[in-house]
N, C-alpha and C. Protein backbone atom coordinates (compact mmCIF):
# COMPACT_ATOMS: atom_id res chain seq x y z
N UNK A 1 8.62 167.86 148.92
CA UNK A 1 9.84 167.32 149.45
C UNK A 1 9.87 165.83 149.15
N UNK A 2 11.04 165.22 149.43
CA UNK A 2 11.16 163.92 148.86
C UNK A 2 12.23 163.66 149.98
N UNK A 3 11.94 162.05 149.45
CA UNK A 3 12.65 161.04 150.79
C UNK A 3 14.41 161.61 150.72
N UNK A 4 14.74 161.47 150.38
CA UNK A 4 16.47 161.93 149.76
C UNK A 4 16.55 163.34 150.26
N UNK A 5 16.09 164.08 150.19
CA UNK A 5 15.55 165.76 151.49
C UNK A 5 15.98 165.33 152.82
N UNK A 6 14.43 164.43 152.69
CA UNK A 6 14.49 164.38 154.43
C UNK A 6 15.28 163.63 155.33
N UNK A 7 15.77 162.68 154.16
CA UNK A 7 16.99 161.43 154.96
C UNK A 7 18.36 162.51 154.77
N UNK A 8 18.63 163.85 154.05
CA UNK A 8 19.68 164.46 154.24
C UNK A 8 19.15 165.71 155.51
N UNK A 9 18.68 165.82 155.89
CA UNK A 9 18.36 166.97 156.99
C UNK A 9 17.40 166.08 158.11
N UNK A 10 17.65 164.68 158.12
CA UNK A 10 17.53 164.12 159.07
C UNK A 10 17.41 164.39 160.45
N UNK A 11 18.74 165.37 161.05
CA UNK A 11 17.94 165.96 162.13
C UNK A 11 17.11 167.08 162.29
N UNK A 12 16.57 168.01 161.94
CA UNK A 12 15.43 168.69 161.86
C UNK A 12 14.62 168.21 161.35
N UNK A 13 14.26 166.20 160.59
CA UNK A 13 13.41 166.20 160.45
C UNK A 13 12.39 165.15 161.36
N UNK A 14 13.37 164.84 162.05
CA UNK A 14 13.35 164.38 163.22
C UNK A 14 12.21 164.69 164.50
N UNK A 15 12.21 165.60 164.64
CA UNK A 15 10.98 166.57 165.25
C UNK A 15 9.61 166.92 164.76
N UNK A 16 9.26 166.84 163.65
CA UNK A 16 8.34 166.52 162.50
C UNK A 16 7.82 165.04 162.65
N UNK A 17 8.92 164.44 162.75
CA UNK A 17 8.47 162.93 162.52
C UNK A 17 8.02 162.81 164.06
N UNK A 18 8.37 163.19 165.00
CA UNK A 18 7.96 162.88 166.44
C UNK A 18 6.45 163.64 166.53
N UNK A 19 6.67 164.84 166.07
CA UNK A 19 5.40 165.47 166.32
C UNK A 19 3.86 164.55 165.43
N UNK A 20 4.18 163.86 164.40
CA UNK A 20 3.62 162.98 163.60
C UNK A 20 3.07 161.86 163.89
N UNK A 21 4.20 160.88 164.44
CA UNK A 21 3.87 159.68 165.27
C UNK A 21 4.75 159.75 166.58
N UNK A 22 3.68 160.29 167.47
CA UNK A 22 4.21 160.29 168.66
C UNK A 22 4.61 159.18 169.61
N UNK A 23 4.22 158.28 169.29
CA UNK A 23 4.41 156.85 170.08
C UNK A 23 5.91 156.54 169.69
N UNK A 24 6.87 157.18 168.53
CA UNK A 24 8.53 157.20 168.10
C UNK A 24 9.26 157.32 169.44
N UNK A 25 10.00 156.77 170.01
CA UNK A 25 11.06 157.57 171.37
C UNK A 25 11.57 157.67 170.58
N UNK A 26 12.79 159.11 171.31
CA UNK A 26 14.34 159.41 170.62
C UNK A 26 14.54 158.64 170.15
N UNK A 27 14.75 156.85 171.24
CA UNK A 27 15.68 156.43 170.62
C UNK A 27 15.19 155.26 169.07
N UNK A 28 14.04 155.56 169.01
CA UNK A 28 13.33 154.94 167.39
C UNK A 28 14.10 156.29 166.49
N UNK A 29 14.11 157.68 166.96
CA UNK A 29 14.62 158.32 165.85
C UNK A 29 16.22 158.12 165.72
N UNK A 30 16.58 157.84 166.60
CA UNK A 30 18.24 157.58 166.64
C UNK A 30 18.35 156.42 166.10
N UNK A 31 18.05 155.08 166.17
CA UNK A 31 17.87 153.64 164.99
C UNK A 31 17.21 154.31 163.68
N UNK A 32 16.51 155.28 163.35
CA UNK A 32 15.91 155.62 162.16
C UNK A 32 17.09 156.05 161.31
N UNK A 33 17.57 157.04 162.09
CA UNK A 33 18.75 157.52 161.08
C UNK A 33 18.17 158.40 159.91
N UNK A 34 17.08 158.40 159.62
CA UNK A 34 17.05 158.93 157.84
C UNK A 34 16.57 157.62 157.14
N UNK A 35 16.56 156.25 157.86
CA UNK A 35 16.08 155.31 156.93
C UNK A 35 14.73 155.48 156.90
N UNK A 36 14.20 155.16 155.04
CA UNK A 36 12.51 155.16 155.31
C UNK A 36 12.54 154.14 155.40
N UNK A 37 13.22 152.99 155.34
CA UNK A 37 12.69 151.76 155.55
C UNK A 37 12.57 151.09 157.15
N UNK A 38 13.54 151.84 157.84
CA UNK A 38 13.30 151.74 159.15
C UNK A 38 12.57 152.52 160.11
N UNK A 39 12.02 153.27 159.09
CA UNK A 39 10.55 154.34 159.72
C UNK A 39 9.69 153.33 159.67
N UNK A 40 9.35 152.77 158.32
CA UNK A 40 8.16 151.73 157.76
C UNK A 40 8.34 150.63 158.99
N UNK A 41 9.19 150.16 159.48
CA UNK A 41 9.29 148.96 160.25
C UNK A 41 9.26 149.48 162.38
N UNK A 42 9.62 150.63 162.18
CA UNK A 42 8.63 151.12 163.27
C UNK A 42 7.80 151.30 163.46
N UNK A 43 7.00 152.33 162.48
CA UNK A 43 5.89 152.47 162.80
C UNK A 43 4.94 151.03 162.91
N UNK A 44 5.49 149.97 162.19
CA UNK A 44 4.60 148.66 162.36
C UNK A 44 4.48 148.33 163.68
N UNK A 45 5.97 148.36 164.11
CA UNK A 45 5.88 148.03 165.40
C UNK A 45 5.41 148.78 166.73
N UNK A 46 5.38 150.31 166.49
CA UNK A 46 4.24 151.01 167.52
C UNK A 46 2.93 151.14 167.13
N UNK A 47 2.61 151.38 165.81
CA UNK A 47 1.10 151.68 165.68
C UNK A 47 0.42 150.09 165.13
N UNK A 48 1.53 149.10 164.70
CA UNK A 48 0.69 148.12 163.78
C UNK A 48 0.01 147.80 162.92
N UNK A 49 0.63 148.97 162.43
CA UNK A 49 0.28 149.19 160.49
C UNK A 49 0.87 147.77 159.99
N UNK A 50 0.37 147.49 158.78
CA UNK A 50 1.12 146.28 157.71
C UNK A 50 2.00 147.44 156.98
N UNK A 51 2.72 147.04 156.30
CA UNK A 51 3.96 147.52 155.68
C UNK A 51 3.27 148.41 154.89
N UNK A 52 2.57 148.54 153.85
CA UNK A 52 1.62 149.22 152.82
C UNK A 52 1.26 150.36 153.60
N UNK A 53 0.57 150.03 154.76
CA UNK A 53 -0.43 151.27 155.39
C UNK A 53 1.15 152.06 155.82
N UNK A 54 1.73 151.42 156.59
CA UNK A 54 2.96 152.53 157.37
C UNK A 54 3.61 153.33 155.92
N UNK A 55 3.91 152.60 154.88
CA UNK A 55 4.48 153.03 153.67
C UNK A 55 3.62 154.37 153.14
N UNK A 56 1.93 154.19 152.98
CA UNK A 56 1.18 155.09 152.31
C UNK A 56 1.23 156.74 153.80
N UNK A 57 1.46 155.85 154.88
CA UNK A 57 1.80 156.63 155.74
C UNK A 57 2.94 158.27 155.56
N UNK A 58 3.85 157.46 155.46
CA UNK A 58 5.45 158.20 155.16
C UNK A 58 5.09 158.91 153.65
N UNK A 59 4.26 158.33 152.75
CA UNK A 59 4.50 159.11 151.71
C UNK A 59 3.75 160.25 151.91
N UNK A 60 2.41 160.10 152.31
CA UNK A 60 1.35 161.22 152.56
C UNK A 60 2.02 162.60 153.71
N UNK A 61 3.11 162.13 154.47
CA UNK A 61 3.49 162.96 155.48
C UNK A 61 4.90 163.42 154.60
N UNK A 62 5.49 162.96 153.60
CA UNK A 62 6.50 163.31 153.08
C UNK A 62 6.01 164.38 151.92
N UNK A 63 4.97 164.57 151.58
CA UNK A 63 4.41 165.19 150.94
C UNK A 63 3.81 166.66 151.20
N UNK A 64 3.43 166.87 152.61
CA UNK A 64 2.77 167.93 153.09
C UNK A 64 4.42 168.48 154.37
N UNK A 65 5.16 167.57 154.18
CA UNK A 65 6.35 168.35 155.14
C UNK A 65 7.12 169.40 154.68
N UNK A 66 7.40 170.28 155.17
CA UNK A 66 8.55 171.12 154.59
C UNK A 66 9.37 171.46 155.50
N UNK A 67 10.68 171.17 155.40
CA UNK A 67 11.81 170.98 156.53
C UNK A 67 12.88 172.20 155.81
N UNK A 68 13.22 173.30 156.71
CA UNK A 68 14.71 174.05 156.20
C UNK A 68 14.12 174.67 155.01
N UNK A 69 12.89 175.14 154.88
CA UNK A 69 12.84 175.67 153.52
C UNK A 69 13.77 177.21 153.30
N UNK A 70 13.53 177.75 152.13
CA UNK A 70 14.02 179.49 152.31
C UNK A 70 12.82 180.32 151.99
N UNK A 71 11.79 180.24 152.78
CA UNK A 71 10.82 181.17 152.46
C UNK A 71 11.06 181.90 153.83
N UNK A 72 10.99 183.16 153.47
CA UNK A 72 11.69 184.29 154.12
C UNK A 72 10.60 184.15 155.73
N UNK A 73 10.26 184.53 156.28
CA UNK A 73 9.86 184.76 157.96
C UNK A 73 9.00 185.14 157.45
N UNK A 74 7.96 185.20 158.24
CA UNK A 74 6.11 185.79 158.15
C UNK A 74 6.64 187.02 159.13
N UNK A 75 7.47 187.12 159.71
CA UNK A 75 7.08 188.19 160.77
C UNK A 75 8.22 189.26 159.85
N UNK A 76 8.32 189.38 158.85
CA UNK A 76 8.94 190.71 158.48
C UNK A 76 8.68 191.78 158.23
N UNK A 77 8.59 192.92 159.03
CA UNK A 77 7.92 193.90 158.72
C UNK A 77 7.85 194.42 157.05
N UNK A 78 7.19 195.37 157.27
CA UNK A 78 6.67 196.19 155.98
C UNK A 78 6.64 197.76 156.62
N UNK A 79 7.53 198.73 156.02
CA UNK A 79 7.39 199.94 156.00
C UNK A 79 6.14 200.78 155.23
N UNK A 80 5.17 201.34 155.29
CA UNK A 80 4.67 202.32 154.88
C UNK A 80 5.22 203.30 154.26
N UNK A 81 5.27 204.08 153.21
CA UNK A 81 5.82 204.65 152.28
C UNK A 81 4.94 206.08 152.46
């Protein structure tokens, strides 16, 4: 996934990002909007990353996220034949 993904499905990705850095309130995700640049400048300001670390941050978590995909349900059965 890529930044342009997640800044368009912004709110479902929203919950991801909370579950991630939990120290975010709503209202850091509501000023976030979908900006990565105003992710990068939060997270400085709750965890106190320098810009680089919060940056290598967002990319490493933008990388292993998958938001809205279409891979079908794990719970679908299977008939026996």
């Amino acid at each position: 996934m890529n930044w342009d993904q997640i800044e368009g499905k912004w709110r479902q990705a929203k919950g991801e990002v909370k579950q991630r850095w939990g120290k975010l309130t709503d209202d850091d995700l509501t000023f976030i909007g979908g900006s990565k640049d105003k992710l990068v400048g939060r997270l400085q300001e709750r965890y106190g990353f320098k810009k680089e670390q919060a940056q290598n941050e967002i990319d490493n978590w933008v990388s292993t996220v998958s938001i809205g995909s279409s891979a079908e349900p794990a719970s679908r059965e299977h008939r026996a034949s």
